[in-house]
PDB file of N, CA and C in Angstrom:
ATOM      1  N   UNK A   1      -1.120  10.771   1.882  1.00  0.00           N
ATOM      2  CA  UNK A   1      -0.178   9.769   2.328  1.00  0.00           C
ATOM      3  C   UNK A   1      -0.905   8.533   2.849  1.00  0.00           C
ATOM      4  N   UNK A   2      -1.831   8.907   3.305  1.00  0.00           N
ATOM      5  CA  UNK A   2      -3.095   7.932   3.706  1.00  0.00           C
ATOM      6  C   UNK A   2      -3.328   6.820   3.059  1.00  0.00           C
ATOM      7  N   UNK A   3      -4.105   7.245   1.704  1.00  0.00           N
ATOM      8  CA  UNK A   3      -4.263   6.419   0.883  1.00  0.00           C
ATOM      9  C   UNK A   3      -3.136   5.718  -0.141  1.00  0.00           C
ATOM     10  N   UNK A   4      -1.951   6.099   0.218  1.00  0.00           N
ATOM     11  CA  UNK A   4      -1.065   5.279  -0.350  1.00  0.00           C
ATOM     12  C   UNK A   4      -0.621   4.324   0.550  1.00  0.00           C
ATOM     13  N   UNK A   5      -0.425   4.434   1.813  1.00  0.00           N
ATOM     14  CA  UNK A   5       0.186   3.537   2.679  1.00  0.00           C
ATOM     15  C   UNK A   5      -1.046   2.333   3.351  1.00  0.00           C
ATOM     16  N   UNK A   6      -1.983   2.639   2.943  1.00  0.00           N
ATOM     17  CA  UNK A   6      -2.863   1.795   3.957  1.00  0.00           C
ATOM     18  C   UNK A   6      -2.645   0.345   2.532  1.00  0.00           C
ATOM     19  N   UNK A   7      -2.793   0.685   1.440  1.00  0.00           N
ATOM     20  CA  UNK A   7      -2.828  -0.578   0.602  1.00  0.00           C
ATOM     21  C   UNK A   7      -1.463  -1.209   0.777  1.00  0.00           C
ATOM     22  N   UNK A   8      -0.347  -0.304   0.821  1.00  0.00           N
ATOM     23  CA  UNK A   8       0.572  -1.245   1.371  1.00  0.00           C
ATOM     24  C   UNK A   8       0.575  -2.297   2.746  1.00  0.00           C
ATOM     25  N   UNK A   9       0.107  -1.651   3.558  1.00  0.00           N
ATOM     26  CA  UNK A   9       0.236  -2.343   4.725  1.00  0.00           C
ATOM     27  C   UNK A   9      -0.856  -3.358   4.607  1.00  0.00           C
ATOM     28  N   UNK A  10      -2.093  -2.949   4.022  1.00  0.00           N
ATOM     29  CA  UNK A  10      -3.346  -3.998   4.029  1.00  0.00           C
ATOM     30  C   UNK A  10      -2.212  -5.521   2.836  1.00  0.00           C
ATOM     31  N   UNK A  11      -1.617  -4.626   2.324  1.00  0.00           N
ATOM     32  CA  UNK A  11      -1.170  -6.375   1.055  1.00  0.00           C
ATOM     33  C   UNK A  11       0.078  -7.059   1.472  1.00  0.00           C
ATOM     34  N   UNK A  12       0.550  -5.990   2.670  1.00  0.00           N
ATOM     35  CA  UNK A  12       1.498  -7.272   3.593  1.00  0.00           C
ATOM     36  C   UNK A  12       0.907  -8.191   4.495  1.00  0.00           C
ATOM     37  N   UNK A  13      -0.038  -7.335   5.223  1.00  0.00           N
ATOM     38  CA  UNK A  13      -0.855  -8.131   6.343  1.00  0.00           C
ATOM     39  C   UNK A  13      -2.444  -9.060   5.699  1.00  0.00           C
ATOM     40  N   UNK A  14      -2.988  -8.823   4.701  1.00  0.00           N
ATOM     41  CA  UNK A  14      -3.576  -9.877   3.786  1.00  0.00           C
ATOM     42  C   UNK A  14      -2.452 -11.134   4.240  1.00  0.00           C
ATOM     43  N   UNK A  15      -2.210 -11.186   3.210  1.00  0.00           N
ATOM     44  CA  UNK A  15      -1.417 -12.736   3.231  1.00  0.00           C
ATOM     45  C   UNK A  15      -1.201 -13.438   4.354  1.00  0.00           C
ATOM     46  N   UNK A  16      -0.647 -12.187   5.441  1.00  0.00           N
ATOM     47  CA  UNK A  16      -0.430 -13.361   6.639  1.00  0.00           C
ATOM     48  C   UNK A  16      -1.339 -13.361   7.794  1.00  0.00           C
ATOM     49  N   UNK A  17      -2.592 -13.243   6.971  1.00  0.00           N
ATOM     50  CA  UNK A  17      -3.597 -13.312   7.888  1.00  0.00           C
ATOM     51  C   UNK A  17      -4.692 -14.549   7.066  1.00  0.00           C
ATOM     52  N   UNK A  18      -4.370 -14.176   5.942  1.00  0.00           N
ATOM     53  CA  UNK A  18      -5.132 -15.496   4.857  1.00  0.00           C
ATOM     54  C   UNK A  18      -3.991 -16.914   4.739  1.00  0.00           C
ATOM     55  N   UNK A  19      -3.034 -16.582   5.286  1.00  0.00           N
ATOM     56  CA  UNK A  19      -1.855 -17.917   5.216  1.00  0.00           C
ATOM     57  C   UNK A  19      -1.399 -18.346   3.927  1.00  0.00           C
ATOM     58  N   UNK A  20      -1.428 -17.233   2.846  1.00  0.00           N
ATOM     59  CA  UNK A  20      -0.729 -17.483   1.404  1.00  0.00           C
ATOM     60  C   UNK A  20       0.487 -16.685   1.198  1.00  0.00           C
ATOM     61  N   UNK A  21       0.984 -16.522   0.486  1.00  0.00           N
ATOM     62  CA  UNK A  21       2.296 -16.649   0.132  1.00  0.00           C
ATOM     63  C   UNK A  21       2.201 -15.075   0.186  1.00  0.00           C
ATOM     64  N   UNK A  22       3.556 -14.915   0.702  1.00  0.00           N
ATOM     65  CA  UNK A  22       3.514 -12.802   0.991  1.00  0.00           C
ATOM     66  C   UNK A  22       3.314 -11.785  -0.860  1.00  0.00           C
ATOM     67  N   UNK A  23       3.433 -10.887  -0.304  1.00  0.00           N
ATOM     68  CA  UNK A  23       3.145 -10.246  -1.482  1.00  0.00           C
ATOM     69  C   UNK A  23       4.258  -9.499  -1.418  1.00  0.00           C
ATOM     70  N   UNK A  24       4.864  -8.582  -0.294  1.00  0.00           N
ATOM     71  CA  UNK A  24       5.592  -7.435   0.158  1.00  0.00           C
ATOM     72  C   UNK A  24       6.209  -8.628   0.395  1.00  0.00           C
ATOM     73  N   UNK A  25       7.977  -8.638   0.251  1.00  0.00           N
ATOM     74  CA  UNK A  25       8.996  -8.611   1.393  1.00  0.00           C
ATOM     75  C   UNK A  25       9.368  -7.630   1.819  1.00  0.00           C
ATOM     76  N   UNK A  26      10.045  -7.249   3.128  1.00  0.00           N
ATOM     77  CA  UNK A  26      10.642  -6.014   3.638  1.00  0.00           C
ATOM     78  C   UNK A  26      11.665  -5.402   2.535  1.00  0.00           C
ATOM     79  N   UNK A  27      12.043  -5.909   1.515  1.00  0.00           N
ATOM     80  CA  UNK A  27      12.915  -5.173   0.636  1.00  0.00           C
ATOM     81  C   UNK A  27      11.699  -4.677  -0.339  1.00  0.00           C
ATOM     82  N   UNK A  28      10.692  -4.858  -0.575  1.00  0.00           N
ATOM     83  CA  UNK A  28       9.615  -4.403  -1.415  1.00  0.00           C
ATOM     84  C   UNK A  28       9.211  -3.295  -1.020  1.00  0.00           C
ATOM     85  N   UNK A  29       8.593  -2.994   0.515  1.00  0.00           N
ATOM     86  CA  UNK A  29       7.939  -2.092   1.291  1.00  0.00           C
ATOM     87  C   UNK A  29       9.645  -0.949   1.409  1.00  0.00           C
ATOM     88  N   UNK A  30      10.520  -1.556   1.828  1.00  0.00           N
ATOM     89  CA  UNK A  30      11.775  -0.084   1.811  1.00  0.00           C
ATOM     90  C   UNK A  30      11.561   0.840   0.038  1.00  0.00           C
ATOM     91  N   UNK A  31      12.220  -0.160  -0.793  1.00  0.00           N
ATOM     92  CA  UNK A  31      12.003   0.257  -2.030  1.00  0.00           C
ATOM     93  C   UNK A  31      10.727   1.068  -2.721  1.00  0.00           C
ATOM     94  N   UNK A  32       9.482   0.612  -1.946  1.00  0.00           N
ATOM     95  CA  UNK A  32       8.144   1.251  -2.205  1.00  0.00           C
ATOM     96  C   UNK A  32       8.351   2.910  -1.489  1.00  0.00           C
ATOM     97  N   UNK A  33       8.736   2.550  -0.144  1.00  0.00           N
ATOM     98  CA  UNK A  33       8.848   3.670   0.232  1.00  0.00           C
ATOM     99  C   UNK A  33      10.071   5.021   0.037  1.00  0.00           C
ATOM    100  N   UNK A  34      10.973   4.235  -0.658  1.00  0.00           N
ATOM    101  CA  UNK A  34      12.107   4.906  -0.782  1.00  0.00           C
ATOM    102  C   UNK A  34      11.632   5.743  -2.138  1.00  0.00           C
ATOM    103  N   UNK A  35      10.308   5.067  -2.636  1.00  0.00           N
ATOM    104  CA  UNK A  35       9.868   6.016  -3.985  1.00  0.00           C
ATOM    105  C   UNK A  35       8.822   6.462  -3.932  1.00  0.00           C
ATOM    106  N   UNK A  36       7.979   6.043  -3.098  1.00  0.00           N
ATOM    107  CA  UNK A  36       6.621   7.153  -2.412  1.00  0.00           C
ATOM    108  C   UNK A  36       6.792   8.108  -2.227  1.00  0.00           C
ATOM    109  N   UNK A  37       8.170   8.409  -0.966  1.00  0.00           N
ATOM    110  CA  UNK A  37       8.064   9.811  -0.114  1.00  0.00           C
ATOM    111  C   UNK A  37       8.829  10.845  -1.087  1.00  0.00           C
ATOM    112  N   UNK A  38       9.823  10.463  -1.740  1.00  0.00           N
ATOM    113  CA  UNK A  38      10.019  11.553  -2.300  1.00  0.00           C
ATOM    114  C   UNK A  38       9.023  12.329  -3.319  1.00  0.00           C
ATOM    115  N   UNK A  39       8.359  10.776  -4.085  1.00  0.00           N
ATOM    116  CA  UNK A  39       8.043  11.205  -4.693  1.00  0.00           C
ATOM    117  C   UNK A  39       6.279  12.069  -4.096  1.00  0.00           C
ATOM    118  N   UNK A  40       6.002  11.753  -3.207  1.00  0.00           N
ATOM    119  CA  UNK A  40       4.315  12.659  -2.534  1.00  0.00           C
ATOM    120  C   UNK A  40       5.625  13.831  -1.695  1.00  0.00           C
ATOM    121  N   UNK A  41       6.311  14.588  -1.648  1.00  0.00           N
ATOM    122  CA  UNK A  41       7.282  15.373  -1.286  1.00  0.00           C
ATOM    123  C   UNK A  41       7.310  16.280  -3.011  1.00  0.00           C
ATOM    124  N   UNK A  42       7.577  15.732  -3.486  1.00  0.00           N
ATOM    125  CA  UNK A  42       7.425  16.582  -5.016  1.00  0.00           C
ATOM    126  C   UNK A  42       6.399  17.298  -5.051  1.00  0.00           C
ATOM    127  N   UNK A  43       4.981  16.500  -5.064  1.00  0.00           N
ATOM    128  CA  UNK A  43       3.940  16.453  -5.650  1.00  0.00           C
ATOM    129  C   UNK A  43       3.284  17.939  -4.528  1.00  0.00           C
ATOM    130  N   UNK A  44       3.921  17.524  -3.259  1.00  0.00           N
ATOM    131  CA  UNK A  44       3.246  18.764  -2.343  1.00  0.00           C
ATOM    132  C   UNK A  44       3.842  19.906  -2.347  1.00  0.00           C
ATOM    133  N   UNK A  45       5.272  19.843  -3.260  1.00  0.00           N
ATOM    134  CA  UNK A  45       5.804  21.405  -3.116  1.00  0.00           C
ATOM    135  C   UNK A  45       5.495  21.927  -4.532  1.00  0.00           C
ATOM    136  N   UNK A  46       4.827  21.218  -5.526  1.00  0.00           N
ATOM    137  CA  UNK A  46       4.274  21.773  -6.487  1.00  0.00           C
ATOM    138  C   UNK A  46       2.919  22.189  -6.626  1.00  0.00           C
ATOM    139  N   UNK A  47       2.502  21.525  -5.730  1.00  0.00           N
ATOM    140  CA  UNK A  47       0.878  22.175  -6.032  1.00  0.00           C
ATOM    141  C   UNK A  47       0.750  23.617  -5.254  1.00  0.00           C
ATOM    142  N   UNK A  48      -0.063  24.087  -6.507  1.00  0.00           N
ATOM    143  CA  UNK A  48      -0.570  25.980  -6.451  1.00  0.00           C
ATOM    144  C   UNK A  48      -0.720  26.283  -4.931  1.00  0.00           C
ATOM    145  N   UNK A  49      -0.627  27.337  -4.247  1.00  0.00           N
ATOM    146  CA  UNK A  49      -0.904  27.929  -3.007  1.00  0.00           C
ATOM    147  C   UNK A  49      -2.489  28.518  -3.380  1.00  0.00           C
ATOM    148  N   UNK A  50      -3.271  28.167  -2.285  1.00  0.00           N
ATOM    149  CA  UNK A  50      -4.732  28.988  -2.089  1.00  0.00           C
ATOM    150  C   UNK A  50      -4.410  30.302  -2.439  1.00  0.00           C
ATOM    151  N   UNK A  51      -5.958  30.858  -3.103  1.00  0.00           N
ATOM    152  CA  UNK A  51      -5.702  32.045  -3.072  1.00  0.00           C
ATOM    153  C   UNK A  51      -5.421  32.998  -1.682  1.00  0.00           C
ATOM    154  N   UNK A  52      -4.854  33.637  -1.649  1.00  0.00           N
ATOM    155  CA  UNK A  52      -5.005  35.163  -0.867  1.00  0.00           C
ATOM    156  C   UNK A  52      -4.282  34.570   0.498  1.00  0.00           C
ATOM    157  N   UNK A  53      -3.685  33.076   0.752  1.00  0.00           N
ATOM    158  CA  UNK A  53      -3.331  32.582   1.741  1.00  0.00           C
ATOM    159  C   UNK A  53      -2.788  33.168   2.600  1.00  0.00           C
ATOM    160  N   UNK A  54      -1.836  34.254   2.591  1.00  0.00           N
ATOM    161  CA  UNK A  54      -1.312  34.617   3.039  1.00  0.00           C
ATOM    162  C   UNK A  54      -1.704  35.862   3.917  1.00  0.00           C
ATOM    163  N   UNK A  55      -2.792  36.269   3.504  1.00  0.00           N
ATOM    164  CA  UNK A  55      -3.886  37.459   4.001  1.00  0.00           C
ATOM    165  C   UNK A  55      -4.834  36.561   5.211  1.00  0.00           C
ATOM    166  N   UNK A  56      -4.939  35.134   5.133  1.00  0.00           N
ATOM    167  CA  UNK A  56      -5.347  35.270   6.252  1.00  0.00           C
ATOM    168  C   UNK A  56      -4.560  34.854   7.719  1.00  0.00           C
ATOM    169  N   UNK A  57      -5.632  34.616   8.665  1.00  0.00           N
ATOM    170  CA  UNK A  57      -4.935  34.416  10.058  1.00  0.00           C
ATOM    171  C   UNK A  57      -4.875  33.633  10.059  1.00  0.00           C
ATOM    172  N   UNK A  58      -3.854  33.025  11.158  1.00  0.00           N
ATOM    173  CA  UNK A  58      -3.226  31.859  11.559  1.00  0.00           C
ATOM    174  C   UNK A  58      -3.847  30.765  12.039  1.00  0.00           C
ATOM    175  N   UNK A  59      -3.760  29.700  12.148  1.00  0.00           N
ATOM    176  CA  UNK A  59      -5.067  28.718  12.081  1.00  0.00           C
ATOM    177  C   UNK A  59      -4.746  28.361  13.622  1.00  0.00           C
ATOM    178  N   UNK A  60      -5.873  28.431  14.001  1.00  0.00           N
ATOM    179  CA  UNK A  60      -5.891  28.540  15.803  1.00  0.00           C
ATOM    180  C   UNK A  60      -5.492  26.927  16.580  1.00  0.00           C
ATOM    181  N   UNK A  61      -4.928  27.796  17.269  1.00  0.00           N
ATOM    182  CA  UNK A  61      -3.832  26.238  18.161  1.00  0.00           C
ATOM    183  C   UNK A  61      -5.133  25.167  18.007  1.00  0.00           C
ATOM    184  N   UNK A  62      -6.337  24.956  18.513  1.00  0.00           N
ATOM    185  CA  UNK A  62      -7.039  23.929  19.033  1.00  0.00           C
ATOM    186  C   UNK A  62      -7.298  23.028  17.598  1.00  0.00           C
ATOM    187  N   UNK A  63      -7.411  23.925  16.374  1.00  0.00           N
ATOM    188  CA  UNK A  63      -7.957  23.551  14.894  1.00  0.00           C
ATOM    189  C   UNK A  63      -7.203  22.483  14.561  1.00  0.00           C
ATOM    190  N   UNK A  64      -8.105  21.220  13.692  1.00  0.00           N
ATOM    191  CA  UNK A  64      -7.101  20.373  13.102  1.00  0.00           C
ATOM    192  C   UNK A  64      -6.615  20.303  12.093  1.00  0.00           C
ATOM    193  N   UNK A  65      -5.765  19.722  11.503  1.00  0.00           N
ATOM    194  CA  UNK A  65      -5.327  19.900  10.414  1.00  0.00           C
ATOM    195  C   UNK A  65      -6.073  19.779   8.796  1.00  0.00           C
ATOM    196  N   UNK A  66      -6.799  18.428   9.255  1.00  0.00           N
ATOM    197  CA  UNK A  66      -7.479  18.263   8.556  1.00  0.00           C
ATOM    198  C   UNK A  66      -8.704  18.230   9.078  1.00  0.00           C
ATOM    199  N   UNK A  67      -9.605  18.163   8.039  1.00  0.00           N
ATOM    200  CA  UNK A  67     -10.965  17.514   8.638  1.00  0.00           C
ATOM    201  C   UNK A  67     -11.304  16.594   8.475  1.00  0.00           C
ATOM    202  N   UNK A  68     -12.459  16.549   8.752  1.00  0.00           N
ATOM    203  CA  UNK A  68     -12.944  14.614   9.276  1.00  0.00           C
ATOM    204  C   UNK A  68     -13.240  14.253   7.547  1.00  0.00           C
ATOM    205  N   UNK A  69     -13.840  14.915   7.031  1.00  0.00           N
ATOM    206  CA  UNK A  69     -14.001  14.515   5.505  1.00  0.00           C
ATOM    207  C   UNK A  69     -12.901  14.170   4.724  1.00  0.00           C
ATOM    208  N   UNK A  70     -12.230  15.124   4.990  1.00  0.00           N
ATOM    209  CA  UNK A  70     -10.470  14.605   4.425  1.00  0.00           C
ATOM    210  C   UNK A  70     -10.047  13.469   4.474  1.00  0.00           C
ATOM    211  N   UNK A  71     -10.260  13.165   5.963  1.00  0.00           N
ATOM    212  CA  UNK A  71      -9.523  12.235   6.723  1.00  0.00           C
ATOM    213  C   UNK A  71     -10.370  10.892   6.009  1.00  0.00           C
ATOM    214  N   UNK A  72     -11.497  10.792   5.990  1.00  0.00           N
ATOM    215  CA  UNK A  72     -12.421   9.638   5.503  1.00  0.00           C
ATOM    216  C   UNK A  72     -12.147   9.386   3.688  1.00  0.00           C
ATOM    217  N   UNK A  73     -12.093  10.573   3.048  1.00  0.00           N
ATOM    218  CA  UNK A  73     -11.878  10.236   2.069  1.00  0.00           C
ATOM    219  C   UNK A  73     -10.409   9.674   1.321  1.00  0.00           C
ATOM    220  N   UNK A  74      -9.662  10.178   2.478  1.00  0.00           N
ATOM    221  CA  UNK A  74      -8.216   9.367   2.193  1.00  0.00           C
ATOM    222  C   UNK A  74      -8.338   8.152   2.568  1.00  0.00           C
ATOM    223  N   UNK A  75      -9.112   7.707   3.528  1.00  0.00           N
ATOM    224  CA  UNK A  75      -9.343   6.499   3.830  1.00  0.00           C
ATOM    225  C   UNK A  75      -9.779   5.591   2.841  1.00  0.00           C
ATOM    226  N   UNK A  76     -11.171   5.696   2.357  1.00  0.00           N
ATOM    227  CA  UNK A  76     -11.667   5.608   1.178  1.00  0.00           C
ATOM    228  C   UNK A  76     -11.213   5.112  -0.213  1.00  0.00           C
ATOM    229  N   UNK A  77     -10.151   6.430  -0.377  1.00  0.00           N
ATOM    230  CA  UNK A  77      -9.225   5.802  -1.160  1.00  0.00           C
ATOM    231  C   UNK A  77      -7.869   4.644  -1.080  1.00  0.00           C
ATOM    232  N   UNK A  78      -7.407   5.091  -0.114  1.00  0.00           N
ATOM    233  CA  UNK A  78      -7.069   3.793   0.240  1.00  0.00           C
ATOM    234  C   UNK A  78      -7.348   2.381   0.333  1.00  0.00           C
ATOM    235  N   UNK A  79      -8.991   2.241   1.064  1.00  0.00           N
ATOM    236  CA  UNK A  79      -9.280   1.053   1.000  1.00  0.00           C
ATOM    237  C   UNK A  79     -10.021   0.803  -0.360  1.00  0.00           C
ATOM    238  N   UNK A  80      -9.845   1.522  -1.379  1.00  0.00           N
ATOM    239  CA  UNK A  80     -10.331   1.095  -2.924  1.00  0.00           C
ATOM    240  C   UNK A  80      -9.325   0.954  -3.244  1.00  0.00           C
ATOM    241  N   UNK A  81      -8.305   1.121  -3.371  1.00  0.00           N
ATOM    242  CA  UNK A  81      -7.205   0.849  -3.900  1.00  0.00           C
ATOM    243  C   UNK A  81      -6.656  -0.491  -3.378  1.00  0.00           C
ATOM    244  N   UNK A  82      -6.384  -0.619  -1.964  1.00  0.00           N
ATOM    245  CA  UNK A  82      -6.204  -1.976  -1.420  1.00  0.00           C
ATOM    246  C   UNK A  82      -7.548  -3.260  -2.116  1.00  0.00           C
ATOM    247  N   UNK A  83      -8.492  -2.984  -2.134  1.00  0.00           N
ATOM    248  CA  UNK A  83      -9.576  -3.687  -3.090  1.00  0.00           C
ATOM    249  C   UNK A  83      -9.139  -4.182  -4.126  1.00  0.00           C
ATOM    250  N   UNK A  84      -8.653  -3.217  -4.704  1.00  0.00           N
ATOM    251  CA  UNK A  84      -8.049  -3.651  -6.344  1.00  0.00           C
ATOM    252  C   UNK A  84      -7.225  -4.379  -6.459  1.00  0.00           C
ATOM    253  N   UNK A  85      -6.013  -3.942  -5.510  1.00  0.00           N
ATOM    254  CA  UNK A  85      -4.955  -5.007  -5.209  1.00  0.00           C
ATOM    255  C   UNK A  85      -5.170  -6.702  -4.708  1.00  0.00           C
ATOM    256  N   UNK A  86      -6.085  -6.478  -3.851  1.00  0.00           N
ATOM    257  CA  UNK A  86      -6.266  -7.727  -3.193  1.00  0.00           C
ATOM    258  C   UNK A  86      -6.826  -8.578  -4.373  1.00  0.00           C
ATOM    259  N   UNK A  87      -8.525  -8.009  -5.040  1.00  0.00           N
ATOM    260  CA  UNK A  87      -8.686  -8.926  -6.272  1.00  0.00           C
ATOM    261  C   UNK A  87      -7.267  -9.052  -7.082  1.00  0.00           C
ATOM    262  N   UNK A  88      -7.007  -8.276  -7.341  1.00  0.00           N
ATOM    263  CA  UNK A  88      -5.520  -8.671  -8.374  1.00  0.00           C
ATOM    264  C   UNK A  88      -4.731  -9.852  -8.214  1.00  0.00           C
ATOM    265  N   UNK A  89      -4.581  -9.652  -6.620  1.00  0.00           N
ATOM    266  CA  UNK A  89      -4.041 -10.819  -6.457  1.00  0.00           C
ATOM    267  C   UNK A  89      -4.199 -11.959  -5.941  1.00  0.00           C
ATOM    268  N   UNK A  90      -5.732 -12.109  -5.977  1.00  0.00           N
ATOM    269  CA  UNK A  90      -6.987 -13.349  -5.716  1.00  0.00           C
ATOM    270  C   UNK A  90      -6.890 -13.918  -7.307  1.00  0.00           C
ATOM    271  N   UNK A  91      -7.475 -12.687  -7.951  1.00  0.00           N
ATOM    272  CA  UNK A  91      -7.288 -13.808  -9.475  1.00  0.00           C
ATOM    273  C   UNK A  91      -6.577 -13.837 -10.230  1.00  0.00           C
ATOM    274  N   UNK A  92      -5.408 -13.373  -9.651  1.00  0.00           N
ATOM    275  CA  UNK A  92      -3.755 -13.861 -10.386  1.00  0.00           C
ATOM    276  C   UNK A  92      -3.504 -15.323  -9.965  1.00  0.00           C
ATOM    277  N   UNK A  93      -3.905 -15.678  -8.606  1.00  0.00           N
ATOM    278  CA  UNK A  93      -4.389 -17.258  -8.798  1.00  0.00           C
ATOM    279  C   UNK A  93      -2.793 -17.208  -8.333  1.00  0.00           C
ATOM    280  N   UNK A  94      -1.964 -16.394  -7.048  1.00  0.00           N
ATOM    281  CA  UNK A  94      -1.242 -16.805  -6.517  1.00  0.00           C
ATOM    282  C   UNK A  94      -1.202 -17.975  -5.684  1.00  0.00           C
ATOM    283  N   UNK A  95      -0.335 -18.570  -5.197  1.00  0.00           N
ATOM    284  CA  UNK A  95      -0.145 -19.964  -4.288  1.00  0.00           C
ATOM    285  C   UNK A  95      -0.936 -19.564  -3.280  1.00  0.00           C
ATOM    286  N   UNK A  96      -1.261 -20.621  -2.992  1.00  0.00           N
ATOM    287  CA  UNK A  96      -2.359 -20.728  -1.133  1.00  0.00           C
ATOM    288  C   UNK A  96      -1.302 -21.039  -0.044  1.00  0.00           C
ATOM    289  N   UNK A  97       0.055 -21.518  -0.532  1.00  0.00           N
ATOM    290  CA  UNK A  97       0.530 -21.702   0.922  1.00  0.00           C
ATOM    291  C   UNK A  97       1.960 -22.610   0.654  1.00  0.00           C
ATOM    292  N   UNK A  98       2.989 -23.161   1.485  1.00  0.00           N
ATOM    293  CA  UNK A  98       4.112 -23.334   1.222  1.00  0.00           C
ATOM    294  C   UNK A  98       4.023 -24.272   0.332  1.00  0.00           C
ATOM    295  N   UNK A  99       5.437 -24.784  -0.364  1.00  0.00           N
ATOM    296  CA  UNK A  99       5.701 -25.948  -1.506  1.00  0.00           C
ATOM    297  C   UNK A  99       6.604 -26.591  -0.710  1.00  0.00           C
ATOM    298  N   UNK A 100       7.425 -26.509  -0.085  1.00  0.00           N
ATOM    299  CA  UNK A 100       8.562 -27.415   0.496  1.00  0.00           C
ATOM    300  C   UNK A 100       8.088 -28.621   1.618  1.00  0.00           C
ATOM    301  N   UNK A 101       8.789 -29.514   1.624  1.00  0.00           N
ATOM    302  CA  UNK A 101       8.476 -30.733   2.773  1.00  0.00           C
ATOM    303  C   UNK A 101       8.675 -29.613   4.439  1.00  0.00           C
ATOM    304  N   UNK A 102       9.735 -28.896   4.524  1.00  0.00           N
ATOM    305  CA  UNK A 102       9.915 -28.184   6.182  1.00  0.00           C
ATOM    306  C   UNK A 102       8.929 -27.407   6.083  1.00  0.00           C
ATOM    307  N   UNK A 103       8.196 -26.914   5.041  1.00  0.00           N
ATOM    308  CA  UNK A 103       7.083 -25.895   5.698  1.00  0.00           C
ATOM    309  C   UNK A 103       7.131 -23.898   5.099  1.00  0.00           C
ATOM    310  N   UNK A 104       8.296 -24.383   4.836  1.00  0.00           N
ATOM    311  CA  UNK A 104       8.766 -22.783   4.641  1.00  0.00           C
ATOM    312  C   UNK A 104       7.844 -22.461   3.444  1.00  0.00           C
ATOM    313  N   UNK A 105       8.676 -21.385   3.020  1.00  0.00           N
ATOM    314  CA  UNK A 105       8.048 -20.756   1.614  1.00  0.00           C
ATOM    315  C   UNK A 105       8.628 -20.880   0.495  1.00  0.00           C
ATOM    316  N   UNK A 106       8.086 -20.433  -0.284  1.00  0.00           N
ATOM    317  CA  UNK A 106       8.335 -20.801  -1.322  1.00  0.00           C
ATOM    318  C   UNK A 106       9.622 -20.992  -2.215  1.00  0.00           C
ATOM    319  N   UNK A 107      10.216 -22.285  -2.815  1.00  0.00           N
ATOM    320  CA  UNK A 107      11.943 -22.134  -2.358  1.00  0.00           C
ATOM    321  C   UNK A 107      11.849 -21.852  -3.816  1.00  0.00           C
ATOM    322  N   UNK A 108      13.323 -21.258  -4.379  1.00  0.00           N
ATOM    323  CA  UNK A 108      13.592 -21.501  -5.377  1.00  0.00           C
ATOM    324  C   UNK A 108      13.279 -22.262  -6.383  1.00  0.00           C
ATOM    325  N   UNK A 109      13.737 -23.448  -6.319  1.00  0.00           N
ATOM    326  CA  UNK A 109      13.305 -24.885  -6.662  1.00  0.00           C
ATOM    327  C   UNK A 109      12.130 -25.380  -7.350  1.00  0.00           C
ATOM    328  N   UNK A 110      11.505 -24.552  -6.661  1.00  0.00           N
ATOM    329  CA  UNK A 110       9.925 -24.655  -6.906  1.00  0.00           C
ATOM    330  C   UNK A 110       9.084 -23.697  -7.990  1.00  0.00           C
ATOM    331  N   UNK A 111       9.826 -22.756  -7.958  1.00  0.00           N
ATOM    332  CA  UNK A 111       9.427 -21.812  -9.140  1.00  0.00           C
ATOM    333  C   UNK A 111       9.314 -22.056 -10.425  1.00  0.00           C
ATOM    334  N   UNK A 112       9.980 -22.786 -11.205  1.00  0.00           N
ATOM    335  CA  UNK A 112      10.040 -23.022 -12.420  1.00  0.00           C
ATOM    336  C   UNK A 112       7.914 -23.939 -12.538  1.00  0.00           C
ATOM    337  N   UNK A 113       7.812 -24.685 -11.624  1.00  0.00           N
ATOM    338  CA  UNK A 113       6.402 -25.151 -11.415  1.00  0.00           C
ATOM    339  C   UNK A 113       5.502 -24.081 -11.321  1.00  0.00           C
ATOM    340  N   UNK A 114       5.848 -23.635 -10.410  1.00  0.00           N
ATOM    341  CA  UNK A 114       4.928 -22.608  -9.687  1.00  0.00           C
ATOM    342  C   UNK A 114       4.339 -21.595 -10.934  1.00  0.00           C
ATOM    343  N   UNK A 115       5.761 -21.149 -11.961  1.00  0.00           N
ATOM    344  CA  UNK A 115       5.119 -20.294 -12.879  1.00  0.00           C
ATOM    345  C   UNK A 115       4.193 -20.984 -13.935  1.00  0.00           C
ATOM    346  N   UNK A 116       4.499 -22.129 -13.766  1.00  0.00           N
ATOM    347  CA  UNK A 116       3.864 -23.128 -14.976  1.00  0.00           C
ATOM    348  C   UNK A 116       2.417 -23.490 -14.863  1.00  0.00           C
ATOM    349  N   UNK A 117       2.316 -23.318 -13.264  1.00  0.00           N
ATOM    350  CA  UNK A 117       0.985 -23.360 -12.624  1.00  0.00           C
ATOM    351  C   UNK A 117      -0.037 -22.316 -13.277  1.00  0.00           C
ATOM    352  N   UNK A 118       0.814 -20.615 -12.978  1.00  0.00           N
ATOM    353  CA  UNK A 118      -0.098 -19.455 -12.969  1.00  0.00           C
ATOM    354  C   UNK A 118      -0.316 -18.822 -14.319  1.00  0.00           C
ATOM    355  N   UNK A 119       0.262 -19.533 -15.388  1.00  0.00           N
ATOM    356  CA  UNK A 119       0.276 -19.547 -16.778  1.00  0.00           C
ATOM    357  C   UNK A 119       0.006 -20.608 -17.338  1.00  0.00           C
TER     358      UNK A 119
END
């Protein structure tokens, strides 16, 4: 779950930390997630059970869930994946920053240019 959510959050907070044009709107990130969880919810009630799992003992209150290797390599993947994304959308040669005279973002109006720009 790790490594799926950290590239999301790294390609909302990119932009508004580099001051270019968002990538995520909040209807992007619901919709992302409204098809992540079920779908990493599938994926974990299908995969095989360890062998003999059930033969052993109970994993002791203090133990963590995961381990630290786990934990790093979900990381890992995550931040390679956020990598990919970010070049993607460095040399997709998105906008650097608003088009309108008030400042805002990017209006309507402006799109028909904007695509004419990135093509």
């Amino acid at each position: 779950m790790v490594a799926v959510h950290l590239p999301i959050a790294g390609m909302t907070l990119l932009p508004l930390l580099a001051g270019t044009a968002l990538v995520f709107t909040p209807i992007h990130i619901v919709f992302l997630e409204m098809v992540i969880n079920p779908a990493c919810s599938i994926v974990f009630a299908a995969e095989a059970p360890e062998q003999n799992i059930m033969c052993r003992p109970p994993r002791r209150v203090g133990e963590r869930l995961f381990g630290r290797e786990t934990a790093v390599f979900a990381v890992l993947q995550g931040l390679g994946l956020l990598a990919a994304a970010a070049a993607l959308f460095l040399i997709g040669g998105m906008p650097t920053g608003p088009t309108t005279e008030s400042g805002g973002s990017h209006s309507p109006a402006s799109w028909p240019a904007t695509w004419q720009a990135w093509w």
